[in-house]
PDB file of N, CA and C in Angstrom:
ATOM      1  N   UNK A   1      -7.182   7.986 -25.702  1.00  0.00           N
ATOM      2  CA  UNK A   1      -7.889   8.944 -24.883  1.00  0.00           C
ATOM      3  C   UNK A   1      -8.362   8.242 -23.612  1.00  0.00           C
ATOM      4  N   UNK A   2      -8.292   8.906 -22.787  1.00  0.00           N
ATOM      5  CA  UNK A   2      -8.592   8.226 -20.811  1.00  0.00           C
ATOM      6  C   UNK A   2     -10.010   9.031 -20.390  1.00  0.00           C
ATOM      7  N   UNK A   3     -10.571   9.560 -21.092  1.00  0.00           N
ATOM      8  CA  UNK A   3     -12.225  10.203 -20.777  1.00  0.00           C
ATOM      9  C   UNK A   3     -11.973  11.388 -20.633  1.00  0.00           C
ATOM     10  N   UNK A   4     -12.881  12.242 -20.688  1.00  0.00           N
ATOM     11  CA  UNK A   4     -13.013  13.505 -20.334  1.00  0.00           C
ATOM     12  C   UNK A   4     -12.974  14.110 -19.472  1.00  0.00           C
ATOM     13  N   UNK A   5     -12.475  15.366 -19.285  1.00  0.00           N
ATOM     14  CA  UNK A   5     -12.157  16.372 -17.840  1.00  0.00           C
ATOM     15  C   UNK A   5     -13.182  16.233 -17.101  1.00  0.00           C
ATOM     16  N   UNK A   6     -13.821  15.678 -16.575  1.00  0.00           N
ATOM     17  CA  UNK A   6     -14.730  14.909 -15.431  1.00  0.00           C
ATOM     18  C   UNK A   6     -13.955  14.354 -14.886  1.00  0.00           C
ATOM     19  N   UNK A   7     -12.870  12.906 -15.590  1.00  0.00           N
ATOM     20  CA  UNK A   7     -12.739  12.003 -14.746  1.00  0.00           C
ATOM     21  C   UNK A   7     -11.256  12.138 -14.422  1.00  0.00           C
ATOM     22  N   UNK A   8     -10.494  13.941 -14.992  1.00  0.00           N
ATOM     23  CA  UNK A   8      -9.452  13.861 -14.872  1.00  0.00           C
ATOM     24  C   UNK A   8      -8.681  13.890 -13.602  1.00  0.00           C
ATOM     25  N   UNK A   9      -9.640  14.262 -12.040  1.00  0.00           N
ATOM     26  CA  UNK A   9      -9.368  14.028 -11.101  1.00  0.00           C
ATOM     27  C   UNK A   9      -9.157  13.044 -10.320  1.00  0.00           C
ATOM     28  N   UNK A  10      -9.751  11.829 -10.921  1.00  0.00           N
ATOM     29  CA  UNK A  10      -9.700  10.696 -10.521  1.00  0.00           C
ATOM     30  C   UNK A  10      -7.955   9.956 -11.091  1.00  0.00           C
ATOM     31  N   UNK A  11      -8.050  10.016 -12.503  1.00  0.00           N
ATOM     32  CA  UNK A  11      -6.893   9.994 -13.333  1.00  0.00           C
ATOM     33  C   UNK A  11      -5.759  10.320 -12.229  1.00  0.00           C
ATOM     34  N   UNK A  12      -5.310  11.768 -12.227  1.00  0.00           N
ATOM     35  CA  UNK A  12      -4.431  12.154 -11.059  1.00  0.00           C
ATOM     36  C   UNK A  12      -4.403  11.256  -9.783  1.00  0.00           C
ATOM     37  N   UNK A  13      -5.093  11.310  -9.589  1.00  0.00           N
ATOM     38  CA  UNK A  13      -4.723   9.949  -7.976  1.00  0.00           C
ATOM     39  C   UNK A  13      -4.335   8.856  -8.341  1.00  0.00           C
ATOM     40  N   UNK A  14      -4.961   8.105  -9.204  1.00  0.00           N
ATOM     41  CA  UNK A  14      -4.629   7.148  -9.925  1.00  0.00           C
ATOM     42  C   UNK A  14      -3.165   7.067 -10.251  1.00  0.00           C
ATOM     43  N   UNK A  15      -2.707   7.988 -10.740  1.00  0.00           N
ATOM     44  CA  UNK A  15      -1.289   8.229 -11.262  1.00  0.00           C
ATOM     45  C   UNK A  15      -0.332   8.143  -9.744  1.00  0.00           C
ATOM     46  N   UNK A  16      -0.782   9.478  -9.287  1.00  0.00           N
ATOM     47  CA  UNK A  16      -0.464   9.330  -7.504  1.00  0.00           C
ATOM     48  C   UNK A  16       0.318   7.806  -7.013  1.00  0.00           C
ATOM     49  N   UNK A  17      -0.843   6.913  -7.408  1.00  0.00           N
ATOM     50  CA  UNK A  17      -0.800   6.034  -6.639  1.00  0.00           C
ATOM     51  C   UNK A  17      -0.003   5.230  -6.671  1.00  0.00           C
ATOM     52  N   UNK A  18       0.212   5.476  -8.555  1.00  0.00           N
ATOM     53  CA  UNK A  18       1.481   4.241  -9.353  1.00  0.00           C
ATOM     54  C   UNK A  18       2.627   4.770  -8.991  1.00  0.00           C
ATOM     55  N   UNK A  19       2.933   6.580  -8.927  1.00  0.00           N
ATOM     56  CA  UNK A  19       4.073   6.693  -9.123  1.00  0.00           C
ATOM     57  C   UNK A  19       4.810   6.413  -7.402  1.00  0.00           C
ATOM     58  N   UNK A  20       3.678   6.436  -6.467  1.00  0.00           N
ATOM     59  CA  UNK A  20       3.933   6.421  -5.141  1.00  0.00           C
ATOM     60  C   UNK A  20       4.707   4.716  -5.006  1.00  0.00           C
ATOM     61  N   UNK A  21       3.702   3.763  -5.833  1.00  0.00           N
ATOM     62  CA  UNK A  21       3.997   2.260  -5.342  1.00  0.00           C
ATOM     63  C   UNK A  21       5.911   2.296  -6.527  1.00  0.00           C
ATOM     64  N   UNK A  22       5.908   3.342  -7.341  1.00  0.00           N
ATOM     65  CA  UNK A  22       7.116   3.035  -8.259  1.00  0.00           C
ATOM     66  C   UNK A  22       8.548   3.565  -7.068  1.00  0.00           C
ATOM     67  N   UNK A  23       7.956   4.464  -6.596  1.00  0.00           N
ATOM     68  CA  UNK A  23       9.276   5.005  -5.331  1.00  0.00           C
ATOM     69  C   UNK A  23       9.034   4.023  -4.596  1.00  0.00           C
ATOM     70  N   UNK A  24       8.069   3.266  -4.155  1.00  0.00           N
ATOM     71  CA  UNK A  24       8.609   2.401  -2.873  1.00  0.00           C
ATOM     72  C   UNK A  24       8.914   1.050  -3.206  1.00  0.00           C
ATOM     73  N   UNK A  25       9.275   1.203  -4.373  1.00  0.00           N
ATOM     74  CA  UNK A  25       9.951  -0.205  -5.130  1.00  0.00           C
ATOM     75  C   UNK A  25       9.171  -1.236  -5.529  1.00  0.00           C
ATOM     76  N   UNK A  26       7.832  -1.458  -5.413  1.00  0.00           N
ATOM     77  CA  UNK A  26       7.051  -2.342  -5.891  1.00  0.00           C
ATOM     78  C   UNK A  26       6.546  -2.138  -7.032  1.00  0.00           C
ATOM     79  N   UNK A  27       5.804  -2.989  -7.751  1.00  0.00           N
ATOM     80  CA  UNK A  27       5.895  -3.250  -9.002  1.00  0.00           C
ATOM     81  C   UNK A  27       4.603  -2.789  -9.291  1.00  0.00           C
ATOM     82  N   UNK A  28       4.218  -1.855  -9.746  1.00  0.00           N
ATOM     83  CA  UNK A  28       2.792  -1.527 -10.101  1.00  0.00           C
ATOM     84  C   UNK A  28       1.819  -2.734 -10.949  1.00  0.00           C
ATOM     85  N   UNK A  29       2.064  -3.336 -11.698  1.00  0.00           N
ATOM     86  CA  UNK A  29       1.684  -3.913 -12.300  1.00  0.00           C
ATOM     87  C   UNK A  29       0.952  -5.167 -11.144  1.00  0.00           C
ATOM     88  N   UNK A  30       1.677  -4.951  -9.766  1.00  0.00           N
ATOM     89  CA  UNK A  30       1.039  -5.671  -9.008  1.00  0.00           C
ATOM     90  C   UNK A  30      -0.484  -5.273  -8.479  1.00  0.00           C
ATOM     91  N   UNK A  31      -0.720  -3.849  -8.662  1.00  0.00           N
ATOM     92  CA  UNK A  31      -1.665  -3.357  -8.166  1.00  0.00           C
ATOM     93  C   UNK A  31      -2.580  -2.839  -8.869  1.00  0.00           C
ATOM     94  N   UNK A  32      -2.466  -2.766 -10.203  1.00  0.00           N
ATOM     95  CA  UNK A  32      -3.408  -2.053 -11.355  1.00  0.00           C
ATOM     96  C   UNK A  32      -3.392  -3.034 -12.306  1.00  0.00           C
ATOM     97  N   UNK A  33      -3.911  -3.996 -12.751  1.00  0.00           N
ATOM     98  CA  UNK A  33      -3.971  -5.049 -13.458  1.00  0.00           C
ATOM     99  C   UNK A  33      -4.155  -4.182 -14.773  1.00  0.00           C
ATOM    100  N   UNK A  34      -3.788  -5.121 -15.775  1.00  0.00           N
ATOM    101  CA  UNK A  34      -3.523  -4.496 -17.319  1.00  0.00           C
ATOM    102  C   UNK A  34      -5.462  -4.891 -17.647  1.00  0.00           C
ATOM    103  N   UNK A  35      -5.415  -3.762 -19.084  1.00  0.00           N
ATOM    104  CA  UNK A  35      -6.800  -4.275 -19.318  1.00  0.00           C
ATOM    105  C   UNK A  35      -6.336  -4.128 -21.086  1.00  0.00           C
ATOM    106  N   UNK A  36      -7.526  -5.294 -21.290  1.00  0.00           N
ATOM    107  CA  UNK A  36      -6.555  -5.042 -22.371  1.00  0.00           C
ATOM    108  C   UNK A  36      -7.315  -4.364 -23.579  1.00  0.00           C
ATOM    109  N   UNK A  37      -6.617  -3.889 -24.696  1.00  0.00           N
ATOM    110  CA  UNK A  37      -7.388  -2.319 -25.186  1.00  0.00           C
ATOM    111  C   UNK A  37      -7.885  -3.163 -26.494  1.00  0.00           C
ATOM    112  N   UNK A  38      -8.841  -2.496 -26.817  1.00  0.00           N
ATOM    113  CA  UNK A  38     -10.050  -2.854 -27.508  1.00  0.00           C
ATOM    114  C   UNK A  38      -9.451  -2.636 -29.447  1.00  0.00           C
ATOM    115  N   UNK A  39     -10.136  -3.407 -29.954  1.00  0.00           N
ATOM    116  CA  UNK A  39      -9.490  -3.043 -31.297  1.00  0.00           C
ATOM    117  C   UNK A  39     -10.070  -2.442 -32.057  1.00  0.00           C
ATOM    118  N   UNK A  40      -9.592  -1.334 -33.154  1.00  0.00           N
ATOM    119  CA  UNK A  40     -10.389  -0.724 -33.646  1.00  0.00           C
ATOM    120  C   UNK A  40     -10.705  -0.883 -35.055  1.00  0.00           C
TER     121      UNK A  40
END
């Protein structure tokens, strides 16, 4: 789960942003660093 419909506008740009840097051929991973997920 990525938070609640509050932060789903933010989410969307966010996405925006990866799929924008994925068309212009760069590597997202350059720009959104991994985090790493918590254990349960």
């Amino acid at each position: 789960m990525l938070g609640s419909l509050d932060r789903a506008r933010r989410l969307e740009e966010v996405a925006g942003f990866v799929i924008g840097l994925v068309f212009a051929g760069t590597d997202p991973d350059s720009a959104i660093p991994r985090v790493p997920s918590a254990a349960a």
